[in-house]
Protein backbone atom coordinates (compact mmCIF):
# COMPACT_ATOMS: atom_id res chain seq x y z
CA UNK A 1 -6.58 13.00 -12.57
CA UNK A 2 -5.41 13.88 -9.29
CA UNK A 3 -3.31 17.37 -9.00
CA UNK A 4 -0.48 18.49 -6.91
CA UNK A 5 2.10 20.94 -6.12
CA UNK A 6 5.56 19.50 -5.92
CA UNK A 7 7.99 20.65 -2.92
CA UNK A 8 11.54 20.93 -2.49
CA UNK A 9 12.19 22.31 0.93
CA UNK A 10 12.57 20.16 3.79
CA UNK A 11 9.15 20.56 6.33
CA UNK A 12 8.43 21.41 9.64
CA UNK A 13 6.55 18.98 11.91
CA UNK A 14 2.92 19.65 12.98
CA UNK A 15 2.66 18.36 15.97
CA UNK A 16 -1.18 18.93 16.50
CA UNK A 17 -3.14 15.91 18.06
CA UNK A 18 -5.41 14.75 15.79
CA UNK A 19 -8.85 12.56 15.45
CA UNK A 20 -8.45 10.00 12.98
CA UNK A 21 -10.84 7.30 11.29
CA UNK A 22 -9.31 4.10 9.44
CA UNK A 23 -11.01 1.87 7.09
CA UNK A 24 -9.21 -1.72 6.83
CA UNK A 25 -7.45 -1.06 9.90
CA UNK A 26 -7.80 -4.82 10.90
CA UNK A 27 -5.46 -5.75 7.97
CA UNK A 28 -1.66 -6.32 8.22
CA UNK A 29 -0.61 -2.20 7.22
CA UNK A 30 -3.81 -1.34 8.92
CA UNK A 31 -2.66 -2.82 12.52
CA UNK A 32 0.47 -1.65 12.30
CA UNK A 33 -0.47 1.98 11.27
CA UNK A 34 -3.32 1.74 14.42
CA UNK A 35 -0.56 1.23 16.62
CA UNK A 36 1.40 3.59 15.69
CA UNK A 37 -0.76 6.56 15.52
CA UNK A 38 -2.45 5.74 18.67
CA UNK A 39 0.89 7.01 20.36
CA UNK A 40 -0.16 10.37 19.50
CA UNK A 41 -3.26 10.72 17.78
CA UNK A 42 -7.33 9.76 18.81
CA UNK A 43 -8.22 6.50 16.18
CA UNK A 44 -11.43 5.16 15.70
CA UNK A 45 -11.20 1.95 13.48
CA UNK A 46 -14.04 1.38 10.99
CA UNK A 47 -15.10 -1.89 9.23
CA UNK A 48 -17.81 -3.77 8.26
CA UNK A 49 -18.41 -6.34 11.29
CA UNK A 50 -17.65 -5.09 14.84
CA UNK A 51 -17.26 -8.20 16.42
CA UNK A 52 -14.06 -8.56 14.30
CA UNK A 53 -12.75 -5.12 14.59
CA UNK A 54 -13.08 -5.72 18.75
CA UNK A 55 -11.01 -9.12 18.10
CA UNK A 56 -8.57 -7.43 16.12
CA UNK A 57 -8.25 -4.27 17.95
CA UNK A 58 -9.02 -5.40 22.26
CA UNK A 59 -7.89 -2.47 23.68
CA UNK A 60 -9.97 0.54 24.47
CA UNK A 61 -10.20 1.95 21.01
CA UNK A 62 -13.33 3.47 19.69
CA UNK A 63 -14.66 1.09 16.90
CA UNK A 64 -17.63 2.20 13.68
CA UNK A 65 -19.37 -0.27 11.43
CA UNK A 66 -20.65 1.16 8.01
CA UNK A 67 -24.09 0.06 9.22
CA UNK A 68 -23.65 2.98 11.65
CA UNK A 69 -21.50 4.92 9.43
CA UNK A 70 -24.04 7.81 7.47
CA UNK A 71 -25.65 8.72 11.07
CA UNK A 72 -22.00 9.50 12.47
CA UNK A 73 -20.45 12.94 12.72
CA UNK A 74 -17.95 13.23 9.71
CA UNK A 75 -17.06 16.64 11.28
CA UNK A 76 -15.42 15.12 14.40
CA UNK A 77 -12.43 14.02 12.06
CA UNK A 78 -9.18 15.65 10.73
CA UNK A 79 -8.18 13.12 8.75
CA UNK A 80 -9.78 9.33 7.34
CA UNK A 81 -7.05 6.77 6.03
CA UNK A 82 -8.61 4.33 3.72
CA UNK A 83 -6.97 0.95 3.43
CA UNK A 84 -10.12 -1.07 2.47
CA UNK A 85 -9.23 -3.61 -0.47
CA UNK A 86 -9.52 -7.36 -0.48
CA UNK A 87 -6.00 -9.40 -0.98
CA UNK A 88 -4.34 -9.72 -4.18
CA UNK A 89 -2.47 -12.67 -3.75
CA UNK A 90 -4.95 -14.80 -1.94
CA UNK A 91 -7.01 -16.14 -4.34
CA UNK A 92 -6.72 -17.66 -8.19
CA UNK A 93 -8.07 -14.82 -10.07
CA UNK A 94 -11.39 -15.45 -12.07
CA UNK A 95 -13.52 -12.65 -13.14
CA UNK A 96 -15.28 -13.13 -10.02
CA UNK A 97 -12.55 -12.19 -8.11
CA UNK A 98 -11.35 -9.85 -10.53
CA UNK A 99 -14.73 -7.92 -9.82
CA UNK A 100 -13.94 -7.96 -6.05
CA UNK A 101 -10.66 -6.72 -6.15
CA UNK A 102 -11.98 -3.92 -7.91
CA UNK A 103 -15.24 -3.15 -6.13
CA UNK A 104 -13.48 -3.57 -2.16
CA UNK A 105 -11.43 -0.91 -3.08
CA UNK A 106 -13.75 1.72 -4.97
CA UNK A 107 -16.88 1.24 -2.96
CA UNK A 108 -15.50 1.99 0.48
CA UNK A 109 -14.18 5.55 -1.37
CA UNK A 110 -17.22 5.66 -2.46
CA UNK A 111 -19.74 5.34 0.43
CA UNK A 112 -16.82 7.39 2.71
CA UNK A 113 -16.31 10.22 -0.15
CA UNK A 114 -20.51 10.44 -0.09
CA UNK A 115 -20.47 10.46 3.80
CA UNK A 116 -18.34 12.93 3.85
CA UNK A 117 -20.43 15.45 1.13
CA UNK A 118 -23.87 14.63 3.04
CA UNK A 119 -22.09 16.61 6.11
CA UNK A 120 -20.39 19.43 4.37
CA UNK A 121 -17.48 18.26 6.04
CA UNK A 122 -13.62 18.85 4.68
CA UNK A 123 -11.26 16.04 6.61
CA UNK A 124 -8.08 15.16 5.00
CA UNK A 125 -8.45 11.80 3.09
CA UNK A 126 -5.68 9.53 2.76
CA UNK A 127 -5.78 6.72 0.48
CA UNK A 128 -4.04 3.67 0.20
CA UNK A 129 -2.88 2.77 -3.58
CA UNK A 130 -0.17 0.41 -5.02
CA UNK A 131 2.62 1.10 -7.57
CA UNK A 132 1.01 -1.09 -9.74
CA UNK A 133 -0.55 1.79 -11.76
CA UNK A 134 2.80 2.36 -13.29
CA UNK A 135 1.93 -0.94 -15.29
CA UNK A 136 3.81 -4.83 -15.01
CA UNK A 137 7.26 -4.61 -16.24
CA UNK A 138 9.52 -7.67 -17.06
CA UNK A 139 12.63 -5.64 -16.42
CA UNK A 140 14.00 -2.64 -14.41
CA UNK A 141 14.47 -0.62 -17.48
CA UNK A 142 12.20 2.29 -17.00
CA UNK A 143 11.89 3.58 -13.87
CA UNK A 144 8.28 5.72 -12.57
CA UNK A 145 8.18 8.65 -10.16
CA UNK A 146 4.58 10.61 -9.29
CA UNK A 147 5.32 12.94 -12.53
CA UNK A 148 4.77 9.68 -15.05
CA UNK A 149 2.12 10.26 -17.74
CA UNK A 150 -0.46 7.09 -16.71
CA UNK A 151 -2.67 5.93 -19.32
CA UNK A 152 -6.53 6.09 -19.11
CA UNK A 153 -7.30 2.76 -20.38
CA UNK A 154 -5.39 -0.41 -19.94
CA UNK A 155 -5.13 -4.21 -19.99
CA UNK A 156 -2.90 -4.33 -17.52
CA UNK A 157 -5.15 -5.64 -14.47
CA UNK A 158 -2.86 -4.35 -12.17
CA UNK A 159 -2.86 -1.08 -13.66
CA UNK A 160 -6.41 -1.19 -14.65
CA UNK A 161 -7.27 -2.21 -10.42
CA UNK A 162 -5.47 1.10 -9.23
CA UNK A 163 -6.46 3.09 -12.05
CA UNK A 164 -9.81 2.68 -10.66
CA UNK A 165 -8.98 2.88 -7.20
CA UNK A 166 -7.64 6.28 -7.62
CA UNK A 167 -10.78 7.65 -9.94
CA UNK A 168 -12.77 6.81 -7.21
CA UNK A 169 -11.46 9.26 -5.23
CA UNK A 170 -12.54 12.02 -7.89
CA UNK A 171 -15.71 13.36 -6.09
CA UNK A 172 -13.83 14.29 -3.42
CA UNK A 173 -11.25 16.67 -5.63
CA UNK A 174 -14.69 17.96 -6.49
CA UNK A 175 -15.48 18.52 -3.35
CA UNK A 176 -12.18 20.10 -1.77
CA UNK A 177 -11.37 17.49 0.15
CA UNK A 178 -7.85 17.41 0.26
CA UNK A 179 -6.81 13.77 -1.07
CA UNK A 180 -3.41 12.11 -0.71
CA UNK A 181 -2.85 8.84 -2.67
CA UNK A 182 -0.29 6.43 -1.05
CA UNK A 183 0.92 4.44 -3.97
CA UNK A 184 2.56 1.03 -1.36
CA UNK A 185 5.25 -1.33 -2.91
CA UNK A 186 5.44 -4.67 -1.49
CA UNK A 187 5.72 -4.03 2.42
CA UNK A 188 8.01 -5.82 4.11
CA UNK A 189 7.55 -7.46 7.28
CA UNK A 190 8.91 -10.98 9.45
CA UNK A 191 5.37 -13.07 9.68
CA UNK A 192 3.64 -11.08 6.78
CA UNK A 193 2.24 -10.17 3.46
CA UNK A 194 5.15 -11.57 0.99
CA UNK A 195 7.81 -12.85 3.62
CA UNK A 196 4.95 -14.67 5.03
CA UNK A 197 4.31 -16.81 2.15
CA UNK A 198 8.39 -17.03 1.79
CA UNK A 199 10.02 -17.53 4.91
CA UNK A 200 9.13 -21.16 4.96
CA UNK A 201 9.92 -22.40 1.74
CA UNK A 202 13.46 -20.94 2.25
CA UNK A 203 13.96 -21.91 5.23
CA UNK A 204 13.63 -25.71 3.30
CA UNK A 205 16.44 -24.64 0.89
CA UNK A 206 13.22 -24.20 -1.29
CA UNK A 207 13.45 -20.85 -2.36
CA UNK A 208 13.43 -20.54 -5.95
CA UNK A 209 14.64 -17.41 -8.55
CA UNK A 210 10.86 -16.93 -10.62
CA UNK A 211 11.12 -17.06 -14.56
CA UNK A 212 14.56 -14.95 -15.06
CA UNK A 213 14.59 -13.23 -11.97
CA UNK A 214 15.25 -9.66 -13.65
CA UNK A 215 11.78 -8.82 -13.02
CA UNK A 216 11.53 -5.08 -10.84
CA UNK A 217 10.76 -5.23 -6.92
CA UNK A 218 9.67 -2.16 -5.39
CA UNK A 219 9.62 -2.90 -1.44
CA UNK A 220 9.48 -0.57 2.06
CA UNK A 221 10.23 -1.91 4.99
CA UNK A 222 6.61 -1.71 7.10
CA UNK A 223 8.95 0.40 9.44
CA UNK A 224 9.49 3.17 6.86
CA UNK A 225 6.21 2.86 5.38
CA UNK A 226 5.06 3.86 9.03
CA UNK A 227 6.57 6.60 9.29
CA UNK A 228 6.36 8.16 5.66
CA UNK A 229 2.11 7.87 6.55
CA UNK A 230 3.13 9.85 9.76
CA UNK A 231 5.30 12.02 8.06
CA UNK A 232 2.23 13.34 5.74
CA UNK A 233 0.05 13.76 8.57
CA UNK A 234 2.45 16.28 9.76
CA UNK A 235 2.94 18.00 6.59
CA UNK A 236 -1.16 18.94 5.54
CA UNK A 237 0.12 20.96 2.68
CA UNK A 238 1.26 17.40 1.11
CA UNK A 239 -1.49 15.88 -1.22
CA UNK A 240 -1.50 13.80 -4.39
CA UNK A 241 0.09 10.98 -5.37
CA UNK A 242 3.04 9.78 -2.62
CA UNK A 243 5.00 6.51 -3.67
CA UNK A 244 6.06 4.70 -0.44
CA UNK A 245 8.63 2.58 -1.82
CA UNK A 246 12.48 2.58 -0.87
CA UNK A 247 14.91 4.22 -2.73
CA UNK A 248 16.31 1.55 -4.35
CA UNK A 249 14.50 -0.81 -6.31
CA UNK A 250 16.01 -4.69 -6.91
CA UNK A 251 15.17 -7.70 -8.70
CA UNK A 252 13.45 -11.04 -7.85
CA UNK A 253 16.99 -12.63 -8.29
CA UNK A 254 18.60 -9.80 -5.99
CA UNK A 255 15.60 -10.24 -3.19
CA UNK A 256 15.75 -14.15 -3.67
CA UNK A 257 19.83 -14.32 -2.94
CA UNK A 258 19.54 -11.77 -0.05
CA UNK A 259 16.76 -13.53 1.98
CA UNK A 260 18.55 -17.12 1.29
CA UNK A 261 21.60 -15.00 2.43
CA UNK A 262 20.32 -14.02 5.74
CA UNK A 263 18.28 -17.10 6.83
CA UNK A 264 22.09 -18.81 6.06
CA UNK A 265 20.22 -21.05 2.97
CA UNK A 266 20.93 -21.85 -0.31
CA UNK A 267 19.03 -20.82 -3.20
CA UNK A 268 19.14 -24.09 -5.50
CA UNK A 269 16.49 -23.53 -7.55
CA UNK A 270 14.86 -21.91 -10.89
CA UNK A 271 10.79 -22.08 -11.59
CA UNK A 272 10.52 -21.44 -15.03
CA UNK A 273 7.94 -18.86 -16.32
CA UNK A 274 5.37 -21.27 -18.06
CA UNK A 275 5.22 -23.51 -14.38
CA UNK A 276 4.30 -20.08 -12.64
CA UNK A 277 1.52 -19.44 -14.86
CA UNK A 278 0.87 -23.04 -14.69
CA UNK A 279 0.79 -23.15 -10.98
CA UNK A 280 -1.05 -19.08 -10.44
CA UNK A 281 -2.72 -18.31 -13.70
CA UNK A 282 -3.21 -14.57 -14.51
CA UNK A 283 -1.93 -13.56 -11.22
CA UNK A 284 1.65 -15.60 -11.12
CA UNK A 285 1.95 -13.80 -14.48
CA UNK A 286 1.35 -9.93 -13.08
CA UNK A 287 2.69 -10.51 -9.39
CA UNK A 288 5.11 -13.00 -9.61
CA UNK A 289 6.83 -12.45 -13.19
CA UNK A 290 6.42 -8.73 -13.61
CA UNK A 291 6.75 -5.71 -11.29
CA UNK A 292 7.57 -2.25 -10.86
CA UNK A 293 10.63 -0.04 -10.85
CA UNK A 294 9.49 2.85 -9.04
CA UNK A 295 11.03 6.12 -7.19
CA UNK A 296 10.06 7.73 -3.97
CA UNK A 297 10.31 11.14 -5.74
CA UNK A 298 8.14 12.93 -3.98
CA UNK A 299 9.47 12.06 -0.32
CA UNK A 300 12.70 12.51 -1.47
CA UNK A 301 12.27 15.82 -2.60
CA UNK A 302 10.40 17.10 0.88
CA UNK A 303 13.13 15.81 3.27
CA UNK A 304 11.60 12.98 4.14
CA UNK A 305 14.62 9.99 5.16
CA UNK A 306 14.47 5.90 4.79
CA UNK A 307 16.04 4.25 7.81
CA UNK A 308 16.39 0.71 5.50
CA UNK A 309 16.97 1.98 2.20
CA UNK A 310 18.79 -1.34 0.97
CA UNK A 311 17.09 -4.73 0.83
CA UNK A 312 20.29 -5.99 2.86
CA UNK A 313 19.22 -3.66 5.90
CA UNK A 314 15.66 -4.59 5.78
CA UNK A 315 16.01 -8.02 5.72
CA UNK A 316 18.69 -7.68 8.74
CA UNK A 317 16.23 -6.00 10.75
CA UNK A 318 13.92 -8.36 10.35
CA UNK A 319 15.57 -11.74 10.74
C-alpha cells in the first residue's frame, strides 16, 4: 500500500519552472491540465499515435509516442502525470471491456514505472485515480477520507479497477520514486464527461432522478481540480493518496434538481432502478445507482482552498 505523511500547516509555493511529461493528455482532464501548466511549466505530451496527439495538441508543444518512449531521456523530467485509462462510461461492460479498463490503466504505469528504473532516474510521478476505491455505496452514510482502511480483494469492479490501478504503481515505491495518487470524483465541466451526456436530455425537460436518487456524488469542478494538480506540484513534499473532490458531497436527487434549476427546467421524471440496469447492465448499476461519499481530507488539512465548493456555484459557473 502506498505510504504518507499527513500535514497540517498551510504550504509555501515553489515556484520553480519545471519539465513535465503527460500520458493521456489528449483526454478531457488531460487538455485542460496541458493548458494550464503550459503557463508556467515545459510539457511534453505522450501517447500512443502522434498524429493524434499533433491534432489534439497544434501548437508548438513537444509531443513522445511510446514507440519512442525507452530510447528517451527519463532524466530530463521533474515530474510525469499519468492520466492513461480508457472511458468508463462509454461502453456496455463485458469482460472484454472489463479487461481493458483494467489493463489501459496498469500497463501505461507499468511500461513508464520500468522506463523510469532502466535510467536510474527519480522524477516525481503523479497518478491519476478515482474515488471509486472507497467501494459503490447506495447512500451517503459513510463518508471516506485518504486514512480509510481499503480492502485487498473485492467484487466491487469499481473498487477492484482502482485497486489495481494504484498497485501498479508499487515498483516505483520500490524504487523511491516519489508517487502521488490523485483519487478524481466526477469532474465537472459545460460540454464534458457527465454534463456532456446530461445537458441535453435536460434541456428536453428529460432529466430524470435515477433509482431513489439518495445515491452519493462526489464532484470537482474541472476548475478546482486544476488547480489542486498545480497546487501539489508546488508542494514536492506532498505524496500519497490526494482525493480531488469538493468539500461537500450531494446526491443524484440534489445534482438532478440543481442542474434542472439552472438550465430553468423541470425535473418530471423517475427511472426506476431495474430500467437502469435494464438499459446499462453492470455499469448503470456501479455508476449510475451507487457512488461515493468522499472527503478532500488531505487538501483540507494543507491549506489548500475550493473556489466552487457547492454544487449550486459550480453549476452557476458553468451555465
Amino acid at each position: 500500500m502506498l505510504i504518507y505523511l499527513s500535514y497540517t500547516k498551510k504550504f509555501e509555493s515553489n515556484e520553480k519552472i519545471m519539465n513535465i511529461l503527460i500520458s493521456g493528455g489528449s483526454g478531457f482532464i488531460g487538455k485542460i491540465l496541458v493548458n494550464s501548466l503550459l503557463q508556467k511549466h515545459k510539457v511534453t505530451v505522450l501517447g500512443r499515435n502522434l498524429e493524434k496527439l499533433k491534432q489534439a495538441f497544434p501548437q508548438n508543444i513537444n509531443k513522445l509516442s511510446f514507440e519512442n518512449l525507452t530510447s528517451h531521456d527519463a532524466k530530463n523530467y521533474d515530474l510525469i502525470i499519468n492520466l492513461s485509462g480508457s472511458n468508463i462510461g462509454d461502453k456496455r461492460w463485458n469482460e472484454r471491456i472489463k479487461k481493458e479498463l483494467i489493463e489501459s490503466r496498469t500497463s501505461t504505469n507499468k511500461k513508464l514505472i520500468e522506463w523510469l528504473i532502466s535510467q536510474n532516474a527519480k522524477p516525481r510521478f503523479f497518478c491519476a485515480s478515482a474515488v471509486g476505491i472507497y467501494g459503490a455505496h447506495q447512500t451517503s452514510s459513510q463518508c471516506f477520507d485518504e486514512y480509510a482502511s481499503l480492502p485487498l480483494v473485492t467484487n466491487d469492479f469499481l473498487q477492484k479497477i482502482c485497486l489495481s490501478w494504484e498497485a501498479s504503481l508499487e515498483k516505483a515505491n520500490e524504487a523511491s520514486i516519489p508517487v502521488t495518487t490523485l483519487r478524481f470524483g466526477v469532474v465537472l465541466k459545460m460540454g464534458a464527461g457527465m454534463l456532456k451526456k446530461l445537458e441535453l436530455p435536460f434541456r428536453l425537460n428529460l432529466g430524470s432522478v435515477l433509482g431513489a436518487g439518495n445515491q452519493p456524488l462526489s464532484w470537482v469542478h474541472h476548475s478546482d481540480l486544476v488547480n489542486a494538480i498545480n497546487f501539489l506540484i508546488a508542494n514536492p513534499s506532498i505524496t500519497g493518496p490526494v482525493n480531488i473532490v469538493s468539500p461537500i458531497t450531494i446526491t443524484q436527487k440534489e445534482f438532478a434538481q440543481q442542474l434542472a434549476k439552472i438550465l430553468r427546467r423541470s425535473l418530471l421524471f423517475k427511472t426506476p432502478s431495474w430500467l437502469v440496469e435494464l438499459l446499462f447492465g453492470e455499469m448503470g448499476s456501479y455508476l449510475l445507482l451507487k457512488g461515493q461519499n468522499v472527503a478532500p481530507k488531505r487538501l483540507l488539512e494543507m491549506g489548500f482552498t475550493f473556489t466552487y465548493s457547492s454544487i449550486e456555484n459550480c453549476l452557476a459557473k458553468e451555465y
